[in-house]
Protein backbone atom coordinates (compact mmCIF):
# COMPACT_ATOMS: atom_id res chain seq x y z
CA UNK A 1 35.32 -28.09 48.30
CA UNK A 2 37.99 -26.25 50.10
CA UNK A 3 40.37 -29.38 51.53
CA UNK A 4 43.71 -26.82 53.42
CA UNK A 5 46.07 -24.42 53.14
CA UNK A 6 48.99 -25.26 51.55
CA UNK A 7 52.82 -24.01 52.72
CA UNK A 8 54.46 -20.41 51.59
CA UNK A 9 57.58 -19.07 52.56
CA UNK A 10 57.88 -16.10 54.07
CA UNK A 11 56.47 -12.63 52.26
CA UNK A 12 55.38 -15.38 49.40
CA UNK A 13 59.09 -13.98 47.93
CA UNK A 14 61.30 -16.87 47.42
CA UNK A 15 61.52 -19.69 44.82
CA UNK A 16 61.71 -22.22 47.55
CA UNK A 17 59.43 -22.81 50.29
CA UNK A 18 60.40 -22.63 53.55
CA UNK A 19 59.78 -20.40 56.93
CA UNK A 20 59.87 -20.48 60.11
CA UNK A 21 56.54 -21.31 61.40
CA UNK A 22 55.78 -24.38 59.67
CA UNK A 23 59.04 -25.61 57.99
CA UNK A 24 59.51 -27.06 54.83
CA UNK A 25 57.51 -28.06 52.31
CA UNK A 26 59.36 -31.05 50.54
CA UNK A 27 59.25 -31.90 46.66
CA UNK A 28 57.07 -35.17 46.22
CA UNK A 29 59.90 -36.13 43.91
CA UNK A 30 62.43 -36.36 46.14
CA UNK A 31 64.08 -34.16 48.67
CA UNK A 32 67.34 -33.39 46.08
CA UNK A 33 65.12 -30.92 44.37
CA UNK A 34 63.07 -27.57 46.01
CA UNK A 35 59.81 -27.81 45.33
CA UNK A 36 59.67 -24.03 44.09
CA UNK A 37 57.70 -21.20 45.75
CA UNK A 38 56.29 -19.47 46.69
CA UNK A 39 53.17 -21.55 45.52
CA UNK A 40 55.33 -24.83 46.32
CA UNK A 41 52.84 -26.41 48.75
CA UNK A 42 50.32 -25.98 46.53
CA UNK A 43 52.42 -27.95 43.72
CA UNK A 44 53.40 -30.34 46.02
CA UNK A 45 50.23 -31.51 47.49
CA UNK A 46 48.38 -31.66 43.98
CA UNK A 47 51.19 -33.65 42.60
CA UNK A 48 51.03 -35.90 45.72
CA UNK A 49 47.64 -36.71 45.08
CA UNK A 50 45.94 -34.66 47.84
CA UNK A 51 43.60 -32.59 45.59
CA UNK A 52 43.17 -31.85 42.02
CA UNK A 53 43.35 -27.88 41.98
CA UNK A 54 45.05 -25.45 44.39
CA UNK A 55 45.17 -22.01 44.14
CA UNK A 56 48.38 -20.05 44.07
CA UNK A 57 49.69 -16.37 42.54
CA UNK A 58 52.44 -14.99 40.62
CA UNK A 59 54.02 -12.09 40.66
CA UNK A 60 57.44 -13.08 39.28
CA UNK A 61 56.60 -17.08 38.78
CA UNK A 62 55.17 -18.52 41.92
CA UNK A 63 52.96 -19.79 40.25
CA UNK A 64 55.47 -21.24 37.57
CA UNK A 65 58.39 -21.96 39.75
CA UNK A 66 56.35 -24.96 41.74
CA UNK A 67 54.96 -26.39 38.71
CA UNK A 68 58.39 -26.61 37.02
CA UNK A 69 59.88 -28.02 40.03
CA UNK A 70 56.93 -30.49 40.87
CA UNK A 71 55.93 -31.44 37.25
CA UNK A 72 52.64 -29.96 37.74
CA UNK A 73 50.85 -27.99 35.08
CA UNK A 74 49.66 -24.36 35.45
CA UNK A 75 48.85 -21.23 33.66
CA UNK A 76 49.87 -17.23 34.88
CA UNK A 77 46.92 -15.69 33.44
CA UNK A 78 46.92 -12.30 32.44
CA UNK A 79 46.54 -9.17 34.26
CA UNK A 80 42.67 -8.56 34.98
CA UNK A 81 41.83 -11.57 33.75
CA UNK A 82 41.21 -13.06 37.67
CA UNK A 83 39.11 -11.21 40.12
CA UNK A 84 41.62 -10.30 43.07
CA UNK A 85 40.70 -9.34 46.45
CA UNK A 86 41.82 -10.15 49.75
CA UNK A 87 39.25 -9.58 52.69
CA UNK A 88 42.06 -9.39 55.41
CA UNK A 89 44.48 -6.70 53.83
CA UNK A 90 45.27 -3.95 55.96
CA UNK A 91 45.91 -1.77 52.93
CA UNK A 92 45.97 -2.04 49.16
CA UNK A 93 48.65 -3.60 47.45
CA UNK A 94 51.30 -0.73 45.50
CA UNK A 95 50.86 -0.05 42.12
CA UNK A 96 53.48 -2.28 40.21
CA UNK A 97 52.03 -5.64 42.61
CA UNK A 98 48.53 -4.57 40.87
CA UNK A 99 50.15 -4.73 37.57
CA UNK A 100 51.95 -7.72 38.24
CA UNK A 101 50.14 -10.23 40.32
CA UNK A 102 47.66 -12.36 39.14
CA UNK A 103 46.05 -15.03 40.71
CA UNK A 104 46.26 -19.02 39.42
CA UNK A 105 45.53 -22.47 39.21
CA UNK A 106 48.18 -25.55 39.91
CA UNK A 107 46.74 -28.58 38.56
CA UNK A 108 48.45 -32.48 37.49
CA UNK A 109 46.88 -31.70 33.68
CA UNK A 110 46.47 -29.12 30.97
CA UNK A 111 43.05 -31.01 30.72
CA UNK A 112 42.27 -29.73 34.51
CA UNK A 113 42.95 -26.50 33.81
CA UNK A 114 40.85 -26.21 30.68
CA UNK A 115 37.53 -27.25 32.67
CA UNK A 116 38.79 -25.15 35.75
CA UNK A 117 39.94 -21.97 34.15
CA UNK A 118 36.25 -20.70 33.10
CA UNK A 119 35.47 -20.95 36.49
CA UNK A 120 38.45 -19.24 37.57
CA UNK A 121 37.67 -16.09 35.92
CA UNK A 122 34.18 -15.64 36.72
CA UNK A 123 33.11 -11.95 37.52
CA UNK A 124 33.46 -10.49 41.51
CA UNK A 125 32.66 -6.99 41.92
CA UNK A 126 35.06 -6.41 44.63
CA UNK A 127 38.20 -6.05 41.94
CA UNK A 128 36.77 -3.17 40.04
CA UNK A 129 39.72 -3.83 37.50
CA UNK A 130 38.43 -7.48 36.33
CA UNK A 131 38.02 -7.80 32.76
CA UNK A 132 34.65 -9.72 32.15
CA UNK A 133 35.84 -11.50 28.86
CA UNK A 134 35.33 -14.77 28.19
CA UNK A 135 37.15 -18.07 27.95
CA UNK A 136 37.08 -19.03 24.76
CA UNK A 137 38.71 -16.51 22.23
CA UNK A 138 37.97 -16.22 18.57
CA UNK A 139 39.29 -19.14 16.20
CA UNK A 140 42.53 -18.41 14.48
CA UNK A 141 42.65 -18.39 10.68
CA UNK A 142 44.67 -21.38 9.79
CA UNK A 143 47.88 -23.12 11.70
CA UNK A 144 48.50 -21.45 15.11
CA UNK A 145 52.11 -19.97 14.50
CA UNK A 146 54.33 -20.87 17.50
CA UNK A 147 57.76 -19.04 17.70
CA UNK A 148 60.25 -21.21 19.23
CA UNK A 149 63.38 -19.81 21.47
CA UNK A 150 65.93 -21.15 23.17
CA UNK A 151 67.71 -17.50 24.13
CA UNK A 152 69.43 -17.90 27.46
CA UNK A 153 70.85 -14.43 27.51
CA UNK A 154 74.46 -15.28 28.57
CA UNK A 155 73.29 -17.97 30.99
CA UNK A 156 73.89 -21.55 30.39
CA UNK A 157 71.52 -23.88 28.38
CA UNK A 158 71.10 -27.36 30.22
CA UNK A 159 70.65 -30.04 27.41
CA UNK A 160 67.75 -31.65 28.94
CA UNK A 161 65.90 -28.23 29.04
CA UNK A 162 67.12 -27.85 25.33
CA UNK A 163 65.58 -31.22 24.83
CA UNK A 164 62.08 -30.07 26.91
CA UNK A 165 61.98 -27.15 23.73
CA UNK A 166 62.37 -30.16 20.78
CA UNK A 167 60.00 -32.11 22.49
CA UNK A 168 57.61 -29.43 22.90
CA UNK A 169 58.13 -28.48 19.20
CA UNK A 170 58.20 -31.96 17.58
CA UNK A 171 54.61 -32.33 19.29
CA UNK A 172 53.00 -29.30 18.52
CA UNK A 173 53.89 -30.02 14.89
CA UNK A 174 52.63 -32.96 15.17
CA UNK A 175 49.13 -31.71 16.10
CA UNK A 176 49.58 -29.21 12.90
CA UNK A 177 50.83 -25.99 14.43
CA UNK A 178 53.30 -24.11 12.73
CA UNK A 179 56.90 -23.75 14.39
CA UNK A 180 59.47 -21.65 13.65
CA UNK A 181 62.31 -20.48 15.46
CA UNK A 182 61.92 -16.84 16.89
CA UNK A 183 63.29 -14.72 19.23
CA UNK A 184 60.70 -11.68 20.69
CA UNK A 185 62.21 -8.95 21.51
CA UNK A 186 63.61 -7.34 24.27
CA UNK A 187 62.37 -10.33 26.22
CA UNK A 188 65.76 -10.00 28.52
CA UNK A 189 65.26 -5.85 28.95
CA UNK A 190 61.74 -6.51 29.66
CA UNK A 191 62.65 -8.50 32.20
CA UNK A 192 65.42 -7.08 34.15
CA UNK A 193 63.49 -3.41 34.20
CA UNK A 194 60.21 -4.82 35.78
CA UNK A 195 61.88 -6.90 38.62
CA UNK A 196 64.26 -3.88 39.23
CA UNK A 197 60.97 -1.60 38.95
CA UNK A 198 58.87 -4.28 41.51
CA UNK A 199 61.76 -4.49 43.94
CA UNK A 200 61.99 -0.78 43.95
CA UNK A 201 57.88 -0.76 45.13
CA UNK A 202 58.44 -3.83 47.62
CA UNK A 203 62.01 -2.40 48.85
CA UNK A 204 59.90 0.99 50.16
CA UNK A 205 56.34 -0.53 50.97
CA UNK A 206 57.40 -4.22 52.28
CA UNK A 207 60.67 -3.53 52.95
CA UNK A 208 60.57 -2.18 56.82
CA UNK A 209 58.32 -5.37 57.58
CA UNK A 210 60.86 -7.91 56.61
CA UNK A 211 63.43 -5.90 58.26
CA UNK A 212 61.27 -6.28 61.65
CA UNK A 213 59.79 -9.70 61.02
CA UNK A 214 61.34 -11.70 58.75
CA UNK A 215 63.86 -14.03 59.56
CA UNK A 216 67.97 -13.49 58.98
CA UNK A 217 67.58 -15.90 56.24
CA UNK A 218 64.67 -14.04 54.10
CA UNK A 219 66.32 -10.81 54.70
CA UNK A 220 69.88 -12.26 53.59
CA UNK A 221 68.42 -13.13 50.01
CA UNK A 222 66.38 -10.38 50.07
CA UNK A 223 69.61 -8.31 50.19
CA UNK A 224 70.82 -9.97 47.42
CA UNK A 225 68.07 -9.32 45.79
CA UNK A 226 68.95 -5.65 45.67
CA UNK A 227 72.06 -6.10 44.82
CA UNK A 228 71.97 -8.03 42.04
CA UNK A 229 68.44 -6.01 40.81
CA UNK A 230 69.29 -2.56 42.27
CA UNK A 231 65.75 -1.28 42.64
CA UNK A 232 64.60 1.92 40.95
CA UNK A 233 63.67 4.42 43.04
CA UNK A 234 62.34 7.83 42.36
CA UNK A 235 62.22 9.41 39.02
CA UNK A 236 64.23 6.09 37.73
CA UNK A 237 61.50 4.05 39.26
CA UNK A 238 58.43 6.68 37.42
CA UNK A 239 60.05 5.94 33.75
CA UNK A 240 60.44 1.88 34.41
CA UNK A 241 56.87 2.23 35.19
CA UNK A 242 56.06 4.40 32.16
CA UNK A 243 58.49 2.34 30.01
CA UNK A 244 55.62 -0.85 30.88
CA UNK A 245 53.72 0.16 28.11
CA UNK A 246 56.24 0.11 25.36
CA UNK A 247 57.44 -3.24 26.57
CA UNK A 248 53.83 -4.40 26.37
CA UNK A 249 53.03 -2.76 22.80
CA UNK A 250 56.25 -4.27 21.55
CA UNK A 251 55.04 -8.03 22.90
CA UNK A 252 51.84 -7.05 21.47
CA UNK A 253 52.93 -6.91 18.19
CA UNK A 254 55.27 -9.80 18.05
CA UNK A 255 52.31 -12.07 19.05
CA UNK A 256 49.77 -10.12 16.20
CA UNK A 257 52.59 -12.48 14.31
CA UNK A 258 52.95 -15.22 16.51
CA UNK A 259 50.19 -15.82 18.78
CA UNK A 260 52.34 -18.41 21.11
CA UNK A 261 55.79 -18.54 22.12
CA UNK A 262 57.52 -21.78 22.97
CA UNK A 263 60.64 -20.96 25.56
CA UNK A 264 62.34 -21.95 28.28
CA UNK A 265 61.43 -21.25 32.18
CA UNK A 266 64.28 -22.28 33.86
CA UNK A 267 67.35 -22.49 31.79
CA UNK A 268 68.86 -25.03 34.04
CA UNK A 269 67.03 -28.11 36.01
CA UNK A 270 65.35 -27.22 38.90
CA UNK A 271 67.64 -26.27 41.64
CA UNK A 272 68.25 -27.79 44.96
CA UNK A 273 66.31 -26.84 48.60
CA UNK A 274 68.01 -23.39 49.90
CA UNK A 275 69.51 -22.81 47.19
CA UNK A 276 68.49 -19.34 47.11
CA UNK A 277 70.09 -19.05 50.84
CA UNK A 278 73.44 -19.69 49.45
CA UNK A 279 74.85 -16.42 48.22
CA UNK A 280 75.00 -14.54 45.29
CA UNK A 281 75.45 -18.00 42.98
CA UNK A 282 72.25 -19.12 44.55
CA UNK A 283 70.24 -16.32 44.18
CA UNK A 284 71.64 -16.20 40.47
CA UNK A 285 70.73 -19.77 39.57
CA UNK A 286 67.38 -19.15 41.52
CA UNK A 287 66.16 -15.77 39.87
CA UNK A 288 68.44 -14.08 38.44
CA UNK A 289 68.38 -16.52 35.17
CA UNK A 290 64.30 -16.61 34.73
CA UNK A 291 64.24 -13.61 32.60
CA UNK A 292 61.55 -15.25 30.92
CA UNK A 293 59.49 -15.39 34.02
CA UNK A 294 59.57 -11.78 35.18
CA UNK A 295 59.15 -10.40 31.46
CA UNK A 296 55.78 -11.74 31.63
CA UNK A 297 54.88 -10.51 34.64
CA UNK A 298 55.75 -7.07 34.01
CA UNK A 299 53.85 -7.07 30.56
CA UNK A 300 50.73 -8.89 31.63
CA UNK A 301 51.07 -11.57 29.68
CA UNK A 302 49.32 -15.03 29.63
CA UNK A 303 52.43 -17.65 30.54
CA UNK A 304 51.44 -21.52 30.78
CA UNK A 305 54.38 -24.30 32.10
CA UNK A 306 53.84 -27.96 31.81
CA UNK A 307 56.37 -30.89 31.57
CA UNK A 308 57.93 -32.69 28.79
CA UNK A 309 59.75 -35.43 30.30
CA UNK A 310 61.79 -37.07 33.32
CA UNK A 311 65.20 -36.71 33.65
CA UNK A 312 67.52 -38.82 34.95
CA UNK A 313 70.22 -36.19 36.32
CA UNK A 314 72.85 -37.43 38.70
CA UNK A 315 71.07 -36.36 42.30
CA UNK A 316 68.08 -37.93 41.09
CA UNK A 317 65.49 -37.84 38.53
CA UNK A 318 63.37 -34.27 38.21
CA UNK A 319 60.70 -33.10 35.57
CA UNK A 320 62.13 -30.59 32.89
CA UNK A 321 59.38 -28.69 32.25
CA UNK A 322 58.88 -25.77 28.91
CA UNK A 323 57.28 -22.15 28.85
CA UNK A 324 54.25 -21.05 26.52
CA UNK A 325 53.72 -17.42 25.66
CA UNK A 326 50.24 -16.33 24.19
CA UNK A 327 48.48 -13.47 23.35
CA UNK A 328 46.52 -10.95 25.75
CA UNK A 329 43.07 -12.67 26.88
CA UNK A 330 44.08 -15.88 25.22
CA UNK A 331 45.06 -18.28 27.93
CA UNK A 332 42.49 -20.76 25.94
CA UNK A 333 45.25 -20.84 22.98
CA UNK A 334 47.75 -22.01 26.20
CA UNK A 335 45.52 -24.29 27.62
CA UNK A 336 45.09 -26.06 23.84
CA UNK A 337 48.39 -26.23 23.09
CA UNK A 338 49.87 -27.74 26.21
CA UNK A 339 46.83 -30.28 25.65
CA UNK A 340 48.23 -31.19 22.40
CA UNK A 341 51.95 -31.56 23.68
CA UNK A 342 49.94 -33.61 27.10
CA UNK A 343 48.27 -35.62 24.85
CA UNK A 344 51.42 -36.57 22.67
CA UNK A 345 54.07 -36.75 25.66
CA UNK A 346 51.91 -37.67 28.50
CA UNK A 347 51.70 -36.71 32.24
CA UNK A 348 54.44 -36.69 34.58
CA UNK A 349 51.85 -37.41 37.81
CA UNK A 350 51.34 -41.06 36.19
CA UNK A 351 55.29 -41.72 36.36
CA UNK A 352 55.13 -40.19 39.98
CA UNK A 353 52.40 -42.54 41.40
CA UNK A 354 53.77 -45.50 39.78
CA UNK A 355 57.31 -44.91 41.57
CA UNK A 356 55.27 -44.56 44.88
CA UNK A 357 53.09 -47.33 44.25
């Protein structure tokens, strides 16, 4: 049962939501913290209670972003692994938003998203490029290995996000998988050529529409956007494309080792509302430091967030919330994992509704 629409900012391009037609869509935390975009009023209203599911997408972490700022739970599945079509399109999306975009489920529990997610990927004939697999992969020999990183790739580390990483760990070893600490590689190259490669695409094909419609706030961050990704263009923009698969083969084979990754998503506690509108320092804290978002993106990868704890920071207390990696087609090994660190460290929803209560 379809229940609303939920808020996006404008283009669906910011990790914050606000626009001009309808405003903004406020954390159910508290108003010190954004509630991420662009998929932030879907976070926001299943955290608040007003549904169990809502549908969002990522092509960079909008799906991620809200549940990291909310304390909601989600999973980016991998490319083809959703049907994708939208009926009111007036053309088809560019190449690199194909690769990268996937379409996803917010919920308040890994457990949600485990009896949503077969659901979720049933067959439509309408995206001829949906893989037809299904949920459940085939067992893994032995202990799931889980590489654990805490690479911030000259940003800073906040210690409760460190913390959000032991926790993680400590609980998945608890429910007998085997951790050790790993780095994949190229995970920061990975991402800085795909977000320079997708601004390149969106800076030719979307780029005259903000200029005419969007606001002088979306097309301020927007140009900092560019500067601090200068967008491929031309040949430059060919190879980053061509360079996708190498990035993915060498993910590919680090998981044939490791079939999840524990990391980071945001290296520092969520940020506050606008702060992507403030400058270059905003847009750095907002995007430029989730290199482990856009890598993912730009392989294909499955990517699953959920929260570890509350943290009592001085504007207020805010989720921390961890990353998990996993192999192509194997959101199921996501889904099971963040069940076991659910299960061991509970859900952040309960501690909302009891403040509110």
């Amino acid at each position: 049962v379809v229940i609303g629409r939920t808020n996006t900012p404008e283009f669906s391009f910011r990790a914050d939501t606000d626009n001009p037609l309808h405003g903004r869509t406020h954390n159910p935390w508290g108003r010190h913290v954004s509630p991420g975009g662009s998929s932030g009023g879907a976070a926001s209203a299943v955290m608040s209670g007003c549904g169990a599911l809502a549908h969002g997408n990522d092509i960079g972490g909008s799906l991620r972003f809200p549940a990291a700022a909310t304390g909601a739970v989600t999973v980016k599945p991998g490319l083809g692994r959703v049907p994708a079509y939208n009926p009111s399109q007036k053309a088809e999306r560019g190449m690199l938003a194909q690769a990268m975009s996937v379409q996803g489920l917010i919920t308040r529990s890994a457990a949600d998203l485990q009896l949503s997610m077969p659901a979720l990927i049933a067959p439509d004939i309408r995206d001829p490029f949906h893989v037809p697999l299904p949920y459940k992969g085939d067992e893994i020999n032995g202990p799931v290995r889980v590489a654990v990183s805490k690479a911030c790739f000259g940003f800073d580390l906040h210690p409760e996000v460190s913390k959000a990483i032991d926790l993680a760990a400590d609980a998945l070893s608890d429910a007998g998988y085997d951790i050790e600490e790993m780095t994949p590689p190229l995970a920061q190259e990975t991402a800085e050529c795909g977000y320079r490669a997708l601004l390149g695409e969106v800076s030719e094909l979307l780029g005259p529409d903000i200029r005419t419609h969007g606001s002088e706030t979306i097309n301020a961050i927007f140009e900092e956007y560019f500067r601090q990704f200068p967008p491929f263009q031309g040949r430059s923009l060919l190879d980053a494309m061509a360079k996708r698969s190498f990035y993915a083969r060498e993910w590919a084979l680090f998981l044939n080792e490791y079939p999840l990754v524990l990391c980071p998503f945001m290296l520092q506690p969520f940020f506050t509302p606008n702060r992507d509108a403030e400058g270059p320092e905003g847009v750095r804290e907002a995007l430029g430091s989730a290199l482990w978002s856009f890598s993912m993106n730009f392989t294909g990868l499955p990517a699953g967030c959920l929260p570890t704890h509350l943290a009592a920071l001085p504007q207020g207390a805010q989720p921390i919330n961890v990353q998990l990696i996993g192999r192509r087609w194997r959101e199921d090994l996501i889904v099971d994992a963040m069940i076991a660190i659910e299960a061991r460290l509970g859900r952040l929803c309960e501690s909302l509704w009891e403040q509110r209560s």
